[in-house]
C-alpha atoms as a PDB file:
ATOM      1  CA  UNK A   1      -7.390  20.591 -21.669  1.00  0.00           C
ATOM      2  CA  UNK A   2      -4.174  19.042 -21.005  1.00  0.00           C
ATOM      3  CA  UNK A   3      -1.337  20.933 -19.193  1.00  0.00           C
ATOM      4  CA  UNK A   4       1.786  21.297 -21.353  1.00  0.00           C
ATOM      5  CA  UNK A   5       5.101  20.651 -19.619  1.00  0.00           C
ATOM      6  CA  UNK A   6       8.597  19.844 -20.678  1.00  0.00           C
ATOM      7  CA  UNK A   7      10.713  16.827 -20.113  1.00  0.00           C
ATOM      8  CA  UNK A   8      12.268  18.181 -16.830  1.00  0.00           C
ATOM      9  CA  UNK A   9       8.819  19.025 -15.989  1.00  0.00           C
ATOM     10  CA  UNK A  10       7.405  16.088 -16.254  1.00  0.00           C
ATOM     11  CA  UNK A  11      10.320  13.746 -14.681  1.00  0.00           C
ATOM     12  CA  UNK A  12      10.285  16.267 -11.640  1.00  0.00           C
ATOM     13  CA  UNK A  13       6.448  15.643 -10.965  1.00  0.00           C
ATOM     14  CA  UNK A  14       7.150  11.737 -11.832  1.00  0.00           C
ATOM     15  CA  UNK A  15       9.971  11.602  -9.201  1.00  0.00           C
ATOM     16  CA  UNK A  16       7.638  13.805  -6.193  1.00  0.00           C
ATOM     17  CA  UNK A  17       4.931  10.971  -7.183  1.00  0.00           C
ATOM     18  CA  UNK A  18       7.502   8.210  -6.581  1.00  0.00           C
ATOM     19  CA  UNK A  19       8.485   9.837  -3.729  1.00  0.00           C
ATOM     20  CA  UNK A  20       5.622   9.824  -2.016  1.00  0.00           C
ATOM     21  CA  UNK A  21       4.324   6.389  -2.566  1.00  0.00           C
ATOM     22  CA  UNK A  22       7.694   5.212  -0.937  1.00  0.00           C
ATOM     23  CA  UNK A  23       6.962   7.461   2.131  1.00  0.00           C
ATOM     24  CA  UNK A  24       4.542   5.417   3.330  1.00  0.00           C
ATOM     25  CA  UNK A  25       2.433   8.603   4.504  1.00  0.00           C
ATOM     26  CA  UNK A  26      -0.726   9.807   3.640  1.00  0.00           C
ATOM     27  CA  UNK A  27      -0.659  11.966   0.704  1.00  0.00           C
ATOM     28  CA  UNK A  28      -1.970  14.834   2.668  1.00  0.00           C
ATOM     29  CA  UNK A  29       0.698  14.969   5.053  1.00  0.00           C
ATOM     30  CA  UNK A  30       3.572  14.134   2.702  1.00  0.00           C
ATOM     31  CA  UNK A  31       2.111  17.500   0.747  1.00  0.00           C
ATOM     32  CA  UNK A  32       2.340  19.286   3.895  1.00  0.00           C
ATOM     33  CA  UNK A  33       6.024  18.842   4.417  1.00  0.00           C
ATOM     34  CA  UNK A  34       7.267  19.000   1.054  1.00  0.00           C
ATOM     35  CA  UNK A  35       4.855  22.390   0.968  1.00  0.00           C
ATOM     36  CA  UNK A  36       3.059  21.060  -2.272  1.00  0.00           C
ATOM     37  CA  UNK A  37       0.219  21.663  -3.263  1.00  0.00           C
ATOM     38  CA  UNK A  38      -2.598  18.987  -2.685  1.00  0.00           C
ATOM     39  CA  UNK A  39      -4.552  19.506  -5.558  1.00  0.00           C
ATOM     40  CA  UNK A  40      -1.808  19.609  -7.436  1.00  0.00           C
ATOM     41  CA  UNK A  41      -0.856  16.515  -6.835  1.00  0.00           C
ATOM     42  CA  UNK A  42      -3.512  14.482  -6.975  1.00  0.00           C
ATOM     43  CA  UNK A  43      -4.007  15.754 -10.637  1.00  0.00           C
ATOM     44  CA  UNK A  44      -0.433  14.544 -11.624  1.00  0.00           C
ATOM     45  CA  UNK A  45      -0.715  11.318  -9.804  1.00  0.00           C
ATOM     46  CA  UNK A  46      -4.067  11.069 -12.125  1.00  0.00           C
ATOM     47  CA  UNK A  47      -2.027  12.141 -14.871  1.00  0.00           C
ATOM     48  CA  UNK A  48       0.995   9.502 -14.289  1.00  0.00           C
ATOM     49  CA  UNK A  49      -1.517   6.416 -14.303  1.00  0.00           C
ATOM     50  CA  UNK A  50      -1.207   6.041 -10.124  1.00  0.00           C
ATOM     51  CA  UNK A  51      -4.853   5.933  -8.897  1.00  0.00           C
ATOM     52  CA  UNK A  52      -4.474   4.679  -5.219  1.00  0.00           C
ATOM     53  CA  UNK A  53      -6.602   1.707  -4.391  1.00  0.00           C
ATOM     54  CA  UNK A  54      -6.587   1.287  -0.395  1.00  0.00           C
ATOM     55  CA  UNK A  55      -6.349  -2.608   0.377  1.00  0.00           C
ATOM     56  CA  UNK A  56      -7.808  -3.497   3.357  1.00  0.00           C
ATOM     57  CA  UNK A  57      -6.061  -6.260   5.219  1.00  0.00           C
ATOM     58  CA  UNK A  58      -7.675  -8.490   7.644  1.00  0.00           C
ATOM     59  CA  UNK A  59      -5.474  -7.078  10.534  1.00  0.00           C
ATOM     60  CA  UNK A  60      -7.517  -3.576   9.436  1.00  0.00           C
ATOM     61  CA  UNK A  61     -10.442  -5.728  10.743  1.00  0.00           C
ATOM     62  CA  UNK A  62     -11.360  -6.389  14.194  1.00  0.00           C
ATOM     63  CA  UNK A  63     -13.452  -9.826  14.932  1.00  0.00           C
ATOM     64  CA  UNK A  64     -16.863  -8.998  17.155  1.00  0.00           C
ATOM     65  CA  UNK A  65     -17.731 -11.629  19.347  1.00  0.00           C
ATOM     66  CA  UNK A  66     -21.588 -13.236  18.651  1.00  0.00           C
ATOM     67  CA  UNK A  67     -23.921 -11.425  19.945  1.00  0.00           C
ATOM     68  CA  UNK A  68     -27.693 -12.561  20.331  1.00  0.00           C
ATOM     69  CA  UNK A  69     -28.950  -8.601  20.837  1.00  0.00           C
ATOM     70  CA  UNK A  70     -28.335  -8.221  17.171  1.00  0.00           C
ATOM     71  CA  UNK A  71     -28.728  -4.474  17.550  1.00  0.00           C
ATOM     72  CA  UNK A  72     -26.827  -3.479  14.501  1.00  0.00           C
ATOM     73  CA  UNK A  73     -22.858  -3.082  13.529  1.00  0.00           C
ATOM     74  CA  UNK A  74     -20.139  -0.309  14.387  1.00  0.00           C
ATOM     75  CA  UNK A  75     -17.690   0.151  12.024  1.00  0.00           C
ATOM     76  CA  UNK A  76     -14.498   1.893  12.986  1.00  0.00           C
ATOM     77  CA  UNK A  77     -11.265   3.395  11.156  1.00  0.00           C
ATOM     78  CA  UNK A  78      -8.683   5.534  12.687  1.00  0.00           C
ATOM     79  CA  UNK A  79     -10.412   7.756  15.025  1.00  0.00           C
ATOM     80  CA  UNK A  80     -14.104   7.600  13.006  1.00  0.00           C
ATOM     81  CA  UNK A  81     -16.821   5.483  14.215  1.00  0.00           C
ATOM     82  CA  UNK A  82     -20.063   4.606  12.711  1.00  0.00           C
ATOM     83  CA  UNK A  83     -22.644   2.961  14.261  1.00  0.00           C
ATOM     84  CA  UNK A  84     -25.215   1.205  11.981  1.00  0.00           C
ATOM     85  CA  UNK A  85     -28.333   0.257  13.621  1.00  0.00           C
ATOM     86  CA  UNK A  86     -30.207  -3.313  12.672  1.00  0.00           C
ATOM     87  CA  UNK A  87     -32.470  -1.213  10.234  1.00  0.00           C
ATOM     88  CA  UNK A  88     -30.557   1.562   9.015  1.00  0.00           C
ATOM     89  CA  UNK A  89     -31.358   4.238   6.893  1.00  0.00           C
ATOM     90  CA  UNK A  90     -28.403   3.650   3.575  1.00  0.00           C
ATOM     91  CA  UNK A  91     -28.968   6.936   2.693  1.00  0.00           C
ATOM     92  CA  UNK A  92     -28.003   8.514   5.544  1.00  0.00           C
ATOM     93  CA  UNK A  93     -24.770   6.217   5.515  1.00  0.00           C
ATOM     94  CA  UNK A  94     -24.031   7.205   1.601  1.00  0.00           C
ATOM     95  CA  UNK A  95     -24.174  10.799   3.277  1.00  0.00           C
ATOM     96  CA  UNK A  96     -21.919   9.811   5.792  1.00  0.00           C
ATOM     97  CA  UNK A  97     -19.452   8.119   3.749  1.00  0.00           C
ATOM     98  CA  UNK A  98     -19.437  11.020   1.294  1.00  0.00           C
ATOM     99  CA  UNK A  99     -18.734  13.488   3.407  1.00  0.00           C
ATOM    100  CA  UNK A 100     -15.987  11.699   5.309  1.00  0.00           C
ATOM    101  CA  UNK A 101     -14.545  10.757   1.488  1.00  0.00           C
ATOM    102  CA  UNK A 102     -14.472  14.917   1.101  1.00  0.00           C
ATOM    103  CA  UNK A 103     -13.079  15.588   3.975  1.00  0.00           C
ATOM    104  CA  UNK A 104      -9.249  16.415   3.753  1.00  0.00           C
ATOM    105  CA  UNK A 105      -8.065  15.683   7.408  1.00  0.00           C
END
């Protein structure tokens, strides 16, 4: 069921959307400071049309020299690392990924 809200309502949760995009912070943090709540937000961002896409840049990317070992691939963001052996299980990486995707750090 839809929320009902009035024009002032609405433009105020518009604006703290805008707002935060233009921070440049994570939405987590941003919440934080302005003492907002998360969930909250997310739902009106939902609500508003903005669904967050992350682009990944090639500078997000490191290069990995050639190497003849081929024992697998680590992949690395911020302070997580994964390492992915040559036959991994993808299940246990779906679990992985999952999990991280949940967590609200």
């Amino acid at each position: 069921m839809t929320r009902s809200l009035s024009p002032e309502q609405k433009r105020e949760w518009e604006e703290k959307v805008r707002q935060q995009k233009e921070s440049g912070q994570s939405m987590l943090k941003w919440c934080r400071e302005q003492q907002i709540n998360y969930e909250s937000m997310l739902y009106w961002r939902k609500r508003f049309g903005w669904n967050p896409t992350k682009t990944l840049e090639r500078s997000s990317f490191k290069e990995l020299s050639d190497s003849s070992d081929n024992t697998g691939v680590t992949v690395e963001y911020r302070q997580v690392r994964i390492h992915l052996a040559k036959n991994f299980d993808s299940t246990v990486l779906m679990q992985c990924l999952r999990m991280l995707k949940a967590e609200k750090c």
